[in-house]
C-alpha atoms as a PDB file:
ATOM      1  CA  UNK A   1       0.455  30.466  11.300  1.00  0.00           C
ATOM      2  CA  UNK A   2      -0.674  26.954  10.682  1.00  0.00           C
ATOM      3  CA  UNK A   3      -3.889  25.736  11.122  1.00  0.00           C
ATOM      4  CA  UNK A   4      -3.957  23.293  13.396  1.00  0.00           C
ATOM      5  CA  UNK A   5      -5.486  19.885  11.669  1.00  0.00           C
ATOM      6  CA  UNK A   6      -8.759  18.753  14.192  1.00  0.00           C
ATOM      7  CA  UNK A   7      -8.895  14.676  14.913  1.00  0.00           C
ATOM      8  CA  UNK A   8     -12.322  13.631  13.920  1.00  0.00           C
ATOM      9  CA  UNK A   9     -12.062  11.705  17.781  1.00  0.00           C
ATOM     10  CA  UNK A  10     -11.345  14.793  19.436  1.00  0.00           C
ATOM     11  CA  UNK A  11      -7.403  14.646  19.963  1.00  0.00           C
ATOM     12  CA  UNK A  12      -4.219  13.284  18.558  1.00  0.00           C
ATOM     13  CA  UNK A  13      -4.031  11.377  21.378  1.00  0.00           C
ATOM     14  CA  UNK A  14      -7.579   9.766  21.292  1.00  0.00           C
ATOM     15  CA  UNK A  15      -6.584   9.146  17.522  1.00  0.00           C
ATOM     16  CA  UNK A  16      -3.440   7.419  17.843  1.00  0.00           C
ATOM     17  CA  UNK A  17      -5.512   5.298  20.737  1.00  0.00           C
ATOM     18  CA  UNK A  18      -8.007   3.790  18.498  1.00  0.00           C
ATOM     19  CA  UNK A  19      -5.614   3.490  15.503  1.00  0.00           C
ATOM     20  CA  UNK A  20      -3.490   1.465  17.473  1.00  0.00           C
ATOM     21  CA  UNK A  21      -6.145  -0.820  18.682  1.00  0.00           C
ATOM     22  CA  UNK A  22      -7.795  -0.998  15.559  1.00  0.00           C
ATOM     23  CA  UNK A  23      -4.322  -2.300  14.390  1.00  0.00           C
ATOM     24  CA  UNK A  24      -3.728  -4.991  17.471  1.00  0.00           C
ATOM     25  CA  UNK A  25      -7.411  -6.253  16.472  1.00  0.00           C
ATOM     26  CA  UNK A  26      -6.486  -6.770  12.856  1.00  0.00           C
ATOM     27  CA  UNK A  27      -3.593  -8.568  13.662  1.00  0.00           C
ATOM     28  CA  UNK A  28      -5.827 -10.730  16.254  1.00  0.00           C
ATOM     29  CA  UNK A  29      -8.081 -11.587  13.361  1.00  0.00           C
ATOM     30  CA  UNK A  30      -5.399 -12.483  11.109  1.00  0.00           C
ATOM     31  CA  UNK A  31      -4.192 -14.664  13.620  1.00  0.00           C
ATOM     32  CA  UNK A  32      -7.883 -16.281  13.835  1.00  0.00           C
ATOM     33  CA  UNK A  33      -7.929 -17.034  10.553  1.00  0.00           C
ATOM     34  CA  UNK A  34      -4.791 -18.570  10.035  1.00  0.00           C
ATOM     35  CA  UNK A  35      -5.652 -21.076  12.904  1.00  0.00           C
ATOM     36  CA  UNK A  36      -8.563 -21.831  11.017  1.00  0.00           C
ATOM     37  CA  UNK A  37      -7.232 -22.366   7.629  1.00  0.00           C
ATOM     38  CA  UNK A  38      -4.601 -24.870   9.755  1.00  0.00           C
ATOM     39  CA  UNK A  39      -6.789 -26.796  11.006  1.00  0.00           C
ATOM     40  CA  UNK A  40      -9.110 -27.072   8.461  1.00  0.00           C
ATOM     41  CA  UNK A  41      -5.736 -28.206   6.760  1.00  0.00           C
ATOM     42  CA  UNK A  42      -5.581 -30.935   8.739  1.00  0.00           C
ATOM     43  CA  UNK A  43      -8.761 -32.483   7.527  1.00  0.00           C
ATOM     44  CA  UNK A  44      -8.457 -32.232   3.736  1.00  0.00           C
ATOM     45  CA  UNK A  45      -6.633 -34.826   1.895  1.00  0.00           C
ATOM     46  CA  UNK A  46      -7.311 -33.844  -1.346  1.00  0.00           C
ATOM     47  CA  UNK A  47      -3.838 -32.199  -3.150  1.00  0.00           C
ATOM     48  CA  UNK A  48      -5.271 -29.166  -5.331  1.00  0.00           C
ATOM     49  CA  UNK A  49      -7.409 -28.237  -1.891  1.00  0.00           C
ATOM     50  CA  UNK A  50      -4.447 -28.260   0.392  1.00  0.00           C
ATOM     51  CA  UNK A  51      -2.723 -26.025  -2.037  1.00  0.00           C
ATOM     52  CA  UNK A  52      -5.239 -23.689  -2.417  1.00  0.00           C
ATOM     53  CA  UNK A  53      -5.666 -23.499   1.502  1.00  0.00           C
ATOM     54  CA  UNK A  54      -1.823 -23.011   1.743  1.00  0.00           C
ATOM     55  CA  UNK A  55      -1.644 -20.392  -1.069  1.00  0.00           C
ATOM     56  CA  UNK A  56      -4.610 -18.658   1.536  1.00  0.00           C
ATOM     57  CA  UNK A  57      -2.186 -18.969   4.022  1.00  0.00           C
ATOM     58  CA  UNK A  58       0.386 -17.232   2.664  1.00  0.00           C
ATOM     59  CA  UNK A  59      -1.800 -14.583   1.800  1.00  0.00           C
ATOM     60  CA  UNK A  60      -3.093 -14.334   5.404  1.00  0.00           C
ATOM     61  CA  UNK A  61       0.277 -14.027   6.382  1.00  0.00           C
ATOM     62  CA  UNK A  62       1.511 -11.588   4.142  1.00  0.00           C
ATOM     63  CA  UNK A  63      -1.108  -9.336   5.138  1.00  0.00           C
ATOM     64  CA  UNK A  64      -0.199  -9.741   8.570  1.00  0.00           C
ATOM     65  CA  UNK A  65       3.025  -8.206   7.599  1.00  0.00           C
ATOM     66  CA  UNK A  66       1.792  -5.729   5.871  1.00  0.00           C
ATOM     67  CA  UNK A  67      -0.205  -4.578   9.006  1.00  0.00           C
ATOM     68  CA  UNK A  68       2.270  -4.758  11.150  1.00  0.00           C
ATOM     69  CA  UNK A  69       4.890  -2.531   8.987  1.00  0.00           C
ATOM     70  CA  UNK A  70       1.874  -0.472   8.890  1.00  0.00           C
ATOM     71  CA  UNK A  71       1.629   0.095  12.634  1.00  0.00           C
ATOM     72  CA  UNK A  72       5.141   0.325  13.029  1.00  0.00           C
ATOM     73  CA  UNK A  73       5.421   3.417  11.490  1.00  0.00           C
ATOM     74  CA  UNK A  74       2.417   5.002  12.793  1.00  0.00           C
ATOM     75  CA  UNK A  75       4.186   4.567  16.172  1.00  0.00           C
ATOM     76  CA  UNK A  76       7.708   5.561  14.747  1.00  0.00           C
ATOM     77  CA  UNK A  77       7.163   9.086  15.387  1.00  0.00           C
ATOM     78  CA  UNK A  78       7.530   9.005  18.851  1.00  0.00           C
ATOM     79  CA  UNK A  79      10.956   8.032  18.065  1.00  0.00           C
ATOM     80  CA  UNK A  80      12.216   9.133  14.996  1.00  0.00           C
ATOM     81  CA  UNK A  81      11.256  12.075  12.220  1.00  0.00           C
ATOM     82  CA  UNK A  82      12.327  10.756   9.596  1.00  0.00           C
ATOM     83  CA  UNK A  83      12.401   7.460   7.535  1.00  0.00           C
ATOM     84  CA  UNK A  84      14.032   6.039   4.458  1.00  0.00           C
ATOM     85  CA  UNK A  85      10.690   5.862   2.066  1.00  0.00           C
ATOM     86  CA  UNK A  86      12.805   3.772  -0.390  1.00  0.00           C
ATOM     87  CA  UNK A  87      13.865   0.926   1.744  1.00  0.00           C
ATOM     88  CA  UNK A  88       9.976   1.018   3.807  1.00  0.00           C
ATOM     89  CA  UNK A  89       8.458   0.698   0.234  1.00  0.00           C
ATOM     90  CA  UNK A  90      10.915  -1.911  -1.170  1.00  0.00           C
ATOM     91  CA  UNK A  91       9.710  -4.187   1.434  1.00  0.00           C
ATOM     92  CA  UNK A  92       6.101  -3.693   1.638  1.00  0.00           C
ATOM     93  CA  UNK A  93       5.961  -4.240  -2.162  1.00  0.00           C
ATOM     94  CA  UNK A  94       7.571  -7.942  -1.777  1.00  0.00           C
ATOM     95  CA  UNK A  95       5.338  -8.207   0.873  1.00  0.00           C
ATOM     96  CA  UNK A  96       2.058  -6.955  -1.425  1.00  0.00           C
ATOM     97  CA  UNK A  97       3.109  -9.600  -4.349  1.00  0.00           C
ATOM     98  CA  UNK A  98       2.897 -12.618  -2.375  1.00  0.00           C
ATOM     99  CA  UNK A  99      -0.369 -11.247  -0.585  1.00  0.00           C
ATOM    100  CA  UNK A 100      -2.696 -10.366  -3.640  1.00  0.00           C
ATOM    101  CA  UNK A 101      -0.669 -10.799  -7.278  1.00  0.00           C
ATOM    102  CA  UNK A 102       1.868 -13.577  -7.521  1.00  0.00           C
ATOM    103  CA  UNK A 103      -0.681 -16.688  -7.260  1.00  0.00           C
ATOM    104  CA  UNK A 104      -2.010 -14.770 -10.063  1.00  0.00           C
ATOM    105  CA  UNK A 105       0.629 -14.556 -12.292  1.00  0.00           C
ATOM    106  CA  UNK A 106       1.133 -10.924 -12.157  1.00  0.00           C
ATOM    107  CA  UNK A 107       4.847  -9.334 -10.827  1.00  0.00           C
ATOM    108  CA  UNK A 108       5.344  -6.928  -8.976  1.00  0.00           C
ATOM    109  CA  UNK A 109       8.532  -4.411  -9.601  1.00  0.00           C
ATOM    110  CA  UNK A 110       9.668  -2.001  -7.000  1.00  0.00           C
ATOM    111  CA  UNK A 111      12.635   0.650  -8.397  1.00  0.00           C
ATOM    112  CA  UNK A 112      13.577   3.754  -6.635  1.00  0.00           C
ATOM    113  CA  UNK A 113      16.742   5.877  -6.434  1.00  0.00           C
ATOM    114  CA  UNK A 114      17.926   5.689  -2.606  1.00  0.00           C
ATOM    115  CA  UNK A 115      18.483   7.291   0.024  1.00  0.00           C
ATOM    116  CA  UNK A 116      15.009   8.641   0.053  1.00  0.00           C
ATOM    117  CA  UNK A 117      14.852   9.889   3.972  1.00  0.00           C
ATOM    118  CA  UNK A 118      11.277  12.112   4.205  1.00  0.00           C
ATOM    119  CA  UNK A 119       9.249  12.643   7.550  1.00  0.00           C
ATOM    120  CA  UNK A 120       7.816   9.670   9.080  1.00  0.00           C
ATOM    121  CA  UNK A 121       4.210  11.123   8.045  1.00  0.00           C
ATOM    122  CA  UNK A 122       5.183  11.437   4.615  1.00  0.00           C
ATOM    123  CA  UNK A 123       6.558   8.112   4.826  1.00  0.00           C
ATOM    124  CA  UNK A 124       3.365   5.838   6.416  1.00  0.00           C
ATOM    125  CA  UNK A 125       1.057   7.886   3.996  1.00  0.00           C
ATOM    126  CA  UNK A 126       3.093   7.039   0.675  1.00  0.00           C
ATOM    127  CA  UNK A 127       2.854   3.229   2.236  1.00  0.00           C
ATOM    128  CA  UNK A 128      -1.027   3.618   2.427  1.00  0.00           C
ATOM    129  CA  UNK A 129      -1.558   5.379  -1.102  1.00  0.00           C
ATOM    130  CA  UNK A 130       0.869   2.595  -2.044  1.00  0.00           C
ATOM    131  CA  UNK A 131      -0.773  -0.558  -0.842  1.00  0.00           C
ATOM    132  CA  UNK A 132      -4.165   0.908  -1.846  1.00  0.00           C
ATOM    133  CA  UNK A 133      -3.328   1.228  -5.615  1.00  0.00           C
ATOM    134  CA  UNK A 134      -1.512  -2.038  -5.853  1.00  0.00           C
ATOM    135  CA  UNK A 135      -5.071  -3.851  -4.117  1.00  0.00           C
ATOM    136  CA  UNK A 136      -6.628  -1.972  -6.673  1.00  0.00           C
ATOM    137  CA  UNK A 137      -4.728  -2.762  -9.833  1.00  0.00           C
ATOM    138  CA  UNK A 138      -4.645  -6.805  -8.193  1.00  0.00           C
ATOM    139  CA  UNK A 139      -8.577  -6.192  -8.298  1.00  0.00           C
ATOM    140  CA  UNK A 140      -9.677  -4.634 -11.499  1.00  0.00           C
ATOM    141  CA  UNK A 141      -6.508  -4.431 -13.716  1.00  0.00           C
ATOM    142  CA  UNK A 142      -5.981  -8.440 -14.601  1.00  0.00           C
ATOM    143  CA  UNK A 143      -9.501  -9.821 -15.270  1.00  0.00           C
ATOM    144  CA  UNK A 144      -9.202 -13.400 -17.129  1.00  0.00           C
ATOM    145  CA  UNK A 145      -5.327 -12.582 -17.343  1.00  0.00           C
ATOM    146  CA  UNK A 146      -3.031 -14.947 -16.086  1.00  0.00           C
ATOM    147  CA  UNK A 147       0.093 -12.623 -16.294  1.00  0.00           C
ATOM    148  CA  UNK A 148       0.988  -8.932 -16.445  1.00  0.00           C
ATOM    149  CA  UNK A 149       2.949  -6.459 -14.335  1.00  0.00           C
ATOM    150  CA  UNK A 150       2.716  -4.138 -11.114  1.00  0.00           C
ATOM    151  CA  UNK A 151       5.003  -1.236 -11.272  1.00  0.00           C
ATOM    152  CA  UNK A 152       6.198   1.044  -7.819  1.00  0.00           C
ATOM    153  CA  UNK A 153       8.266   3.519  -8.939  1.00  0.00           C
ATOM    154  CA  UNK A 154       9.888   6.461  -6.543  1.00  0.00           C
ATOM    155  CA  UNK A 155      12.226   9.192  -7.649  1.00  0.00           C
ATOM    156  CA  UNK A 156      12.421  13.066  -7.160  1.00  0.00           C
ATOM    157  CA  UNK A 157      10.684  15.715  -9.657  1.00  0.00           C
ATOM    158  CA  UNK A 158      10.358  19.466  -9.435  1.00  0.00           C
ATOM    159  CA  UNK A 159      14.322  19.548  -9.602  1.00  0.00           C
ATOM    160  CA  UNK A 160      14.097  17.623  -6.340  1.00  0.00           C
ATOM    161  CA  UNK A 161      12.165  19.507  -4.777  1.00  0.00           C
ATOM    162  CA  UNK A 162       9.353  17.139  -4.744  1.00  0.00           C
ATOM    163  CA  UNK A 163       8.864  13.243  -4.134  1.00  0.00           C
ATOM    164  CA  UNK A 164       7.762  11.285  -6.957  1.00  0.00           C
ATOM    165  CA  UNK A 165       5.792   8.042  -6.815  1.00  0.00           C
ATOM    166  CA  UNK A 166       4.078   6.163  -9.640  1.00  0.00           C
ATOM    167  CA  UNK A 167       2.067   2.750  -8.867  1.00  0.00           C
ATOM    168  CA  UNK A 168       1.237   1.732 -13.125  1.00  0.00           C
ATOM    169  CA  UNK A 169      -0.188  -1.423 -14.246  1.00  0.00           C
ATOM    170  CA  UNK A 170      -0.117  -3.078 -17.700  1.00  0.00           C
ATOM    171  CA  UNK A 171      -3.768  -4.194 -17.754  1.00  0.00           C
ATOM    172  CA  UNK A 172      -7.220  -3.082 -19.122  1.00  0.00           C
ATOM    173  CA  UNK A 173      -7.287   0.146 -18.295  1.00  0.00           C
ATOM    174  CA  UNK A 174     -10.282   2.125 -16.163  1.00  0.00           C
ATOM    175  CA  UNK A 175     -13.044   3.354 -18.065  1.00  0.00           C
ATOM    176  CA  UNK A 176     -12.597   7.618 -17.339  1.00  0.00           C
ATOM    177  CA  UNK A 177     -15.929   7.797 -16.268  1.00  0.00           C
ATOM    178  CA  UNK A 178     -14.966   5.042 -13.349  1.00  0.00           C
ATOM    179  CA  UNK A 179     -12.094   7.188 -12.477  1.00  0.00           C
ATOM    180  CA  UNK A 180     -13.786  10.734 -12.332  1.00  0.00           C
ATOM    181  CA  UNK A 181     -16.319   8.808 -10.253  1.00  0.00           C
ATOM    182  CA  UNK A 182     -13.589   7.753  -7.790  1.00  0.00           C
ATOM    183  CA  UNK A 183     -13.758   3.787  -7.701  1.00  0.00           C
ATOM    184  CA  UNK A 184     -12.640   3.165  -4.630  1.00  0.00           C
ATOM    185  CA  UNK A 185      -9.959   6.240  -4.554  1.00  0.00           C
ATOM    186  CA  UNK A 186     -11.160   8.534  -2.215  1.00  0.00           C
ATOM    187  CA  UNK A 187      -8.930   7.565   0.305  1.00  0.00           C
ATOM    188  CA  UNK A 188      -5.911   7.631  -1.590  1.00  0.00           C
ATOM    189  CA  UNK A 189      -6.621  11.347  -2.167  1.00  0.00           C
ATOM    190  CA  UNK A 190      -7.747  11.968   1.065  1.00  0.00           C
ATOM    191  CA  UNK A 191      -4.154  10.527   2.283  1.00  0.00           C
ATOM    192  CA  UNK A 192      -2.220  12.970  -0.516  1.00  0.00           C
ATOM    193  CA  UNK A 193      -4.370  15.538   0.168  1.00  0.00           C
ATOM    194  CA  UNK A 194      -3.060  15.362   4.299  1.00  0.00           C
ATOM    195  CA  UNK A 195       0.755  15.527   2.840  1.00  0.00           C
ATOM    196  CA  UNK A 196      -0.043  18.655   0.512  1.00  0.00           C
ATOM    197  CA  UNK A 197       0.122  15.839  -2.553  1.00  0.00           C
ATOM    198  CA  UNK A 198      -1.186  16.090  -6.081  1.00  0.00           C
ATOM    199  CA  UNK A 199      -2.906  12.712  -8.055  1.00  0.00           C
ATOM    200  CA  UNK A 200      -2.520  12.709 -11.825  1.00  0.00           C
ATOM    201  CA  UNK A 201      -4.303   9.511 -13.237  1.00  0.00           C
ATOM    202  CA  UNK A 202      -3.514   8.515 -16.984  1.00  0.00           C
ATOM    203  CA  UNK A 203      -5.191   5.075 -18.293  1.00  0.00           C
ATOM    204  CA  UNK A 204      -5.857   3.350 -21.958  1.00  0.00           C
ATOM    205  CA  UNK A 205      -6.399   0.136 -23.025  1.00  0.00           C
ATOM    206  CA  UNK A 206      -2.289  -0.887 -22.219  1.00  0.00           C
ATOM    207  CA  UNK A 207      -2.855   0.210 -18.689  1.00  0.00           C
ATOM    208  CA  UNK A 208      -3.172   2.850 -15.242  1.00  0.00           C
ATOM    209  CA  UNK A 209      -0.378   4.805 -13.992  1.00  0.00           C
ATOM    210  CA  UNK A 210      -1.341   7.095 -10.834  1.00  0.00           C
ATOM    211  CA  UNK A 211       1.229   9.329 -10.195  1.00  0.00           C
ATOM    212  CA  UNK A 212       1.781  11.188  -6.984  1.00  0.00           C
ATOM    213  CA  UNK A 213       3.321  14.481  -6.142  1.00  0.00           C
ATOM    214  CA  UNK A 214       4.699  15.092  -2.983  1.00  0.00           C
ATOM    215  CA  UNK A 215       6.648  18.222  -1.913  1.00  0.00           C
ATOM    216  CA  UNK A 216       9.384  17.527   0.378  1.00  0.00           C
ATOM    217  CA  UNK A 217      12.986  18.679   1.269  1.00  0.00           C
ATOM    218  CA  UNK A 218      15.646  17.595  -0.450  1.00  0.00           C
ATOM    219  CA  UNK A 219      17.082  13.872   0.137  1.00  0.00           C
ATOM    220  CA  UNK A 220      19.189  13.218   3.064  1.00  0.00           C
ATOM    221  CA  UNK A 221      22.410  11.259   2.590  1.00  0.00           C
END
């Protein structure tokens, strides 16, 4: 018998209520804020100024998307099980590189073997554990760099019996201490923990590679 998992609001229901408008009320204040930046747009004249408010912009916007994806597939259950992890990954990483790395000079490379079809919860966490490492890396990884590299990787381990993905940087590294003492990643293993995933961290001077286990069936065609 399975335990059944208790919403901190009282119900699934309730849950998926105030995730949903916690999600239309992001999107309103992205929304907000890219009315702002255009019409403060319309007042600057200076060159380097307008750039930097259109480089915002696209940031703003990318974000946006992001959010949107994101509350897509918290809704996609109601009409689907499953999703391809692969190609829902693929595009929220082009989506993360214009948002927070590639004004920065730092890429960001997405490779997976596909199909990769895994429940819809499975899916939308990976996403989250996803975007949270690559805001991470873009915040701590690169200081006083102007280049370096993002890497999403998703395969299978555990002779496929498990769902493999690795978010590694080529930057400074995290001190150990920093890591044992979570910096900031208490949420990403709070969202493997709720898919029965494990976290393995490895970091040195060359870089931070998270790797996350997730056990799943085996791939659909």
């Amino acid at each position: 018998m399975h335990a059944e998992t208790v919403s901190p609001f009282g119900s699934t229901a309730r849950a998926d209520l105030h995730l949903r408008e916690a999600q239309h009320r992001t999107a309103n204040a992205f929304q907000m804020v890219s009315a702002m930046i255009a019409r403060a747009s319309r007042h600057v004249t200076d060159e380097s100024s307008l750039v930097a408010l259109r480089k915002a912009d696209a940031q703003i916007h990318a974000f946006a998307l992001i959010n949107a994806m994101l509350a897509a597939s918290a809704t996609q259950g109601s009409r689907a099980d499953t999703l391809c992890v692969a190609a829902y990954l693929r595009q929220l990483c082009a989506y993360l590189e214009v948002a927070c790395l590639a004004d920065r000079g730092v890429s960001l490379t997405f490779v997976a073997a596909e199909p990769q079809i895994v429940a819809e919860t499975v899916c939308r966490h990976l996403a989250l554990i996803a975007t949270e490492l690559v805001l991470n890396a873009a915040k701590h990884a690169f200081p006083a760099r102007e280049q370096g590299e993002v890497r999403v990787l998703l395969g299978r381990g555990g002779e496929g019996e498990h769902l493999c993905l690795i978010v590694a940087d080529d930057g400074i590294g995290i001190d150990p201490a920093a890591l044992s003492a979570g910096r900031g990643l208490e949420f990403v293993e709070l969202l493997a923990d709720e898919i029965e995933g494990t976290i393995e961290a490895q970091t040195s001077d060359s870089g931070t590679a998270f790797t996350i286990m997730v056990p799943t069936a085996p791939a659909i065609a």
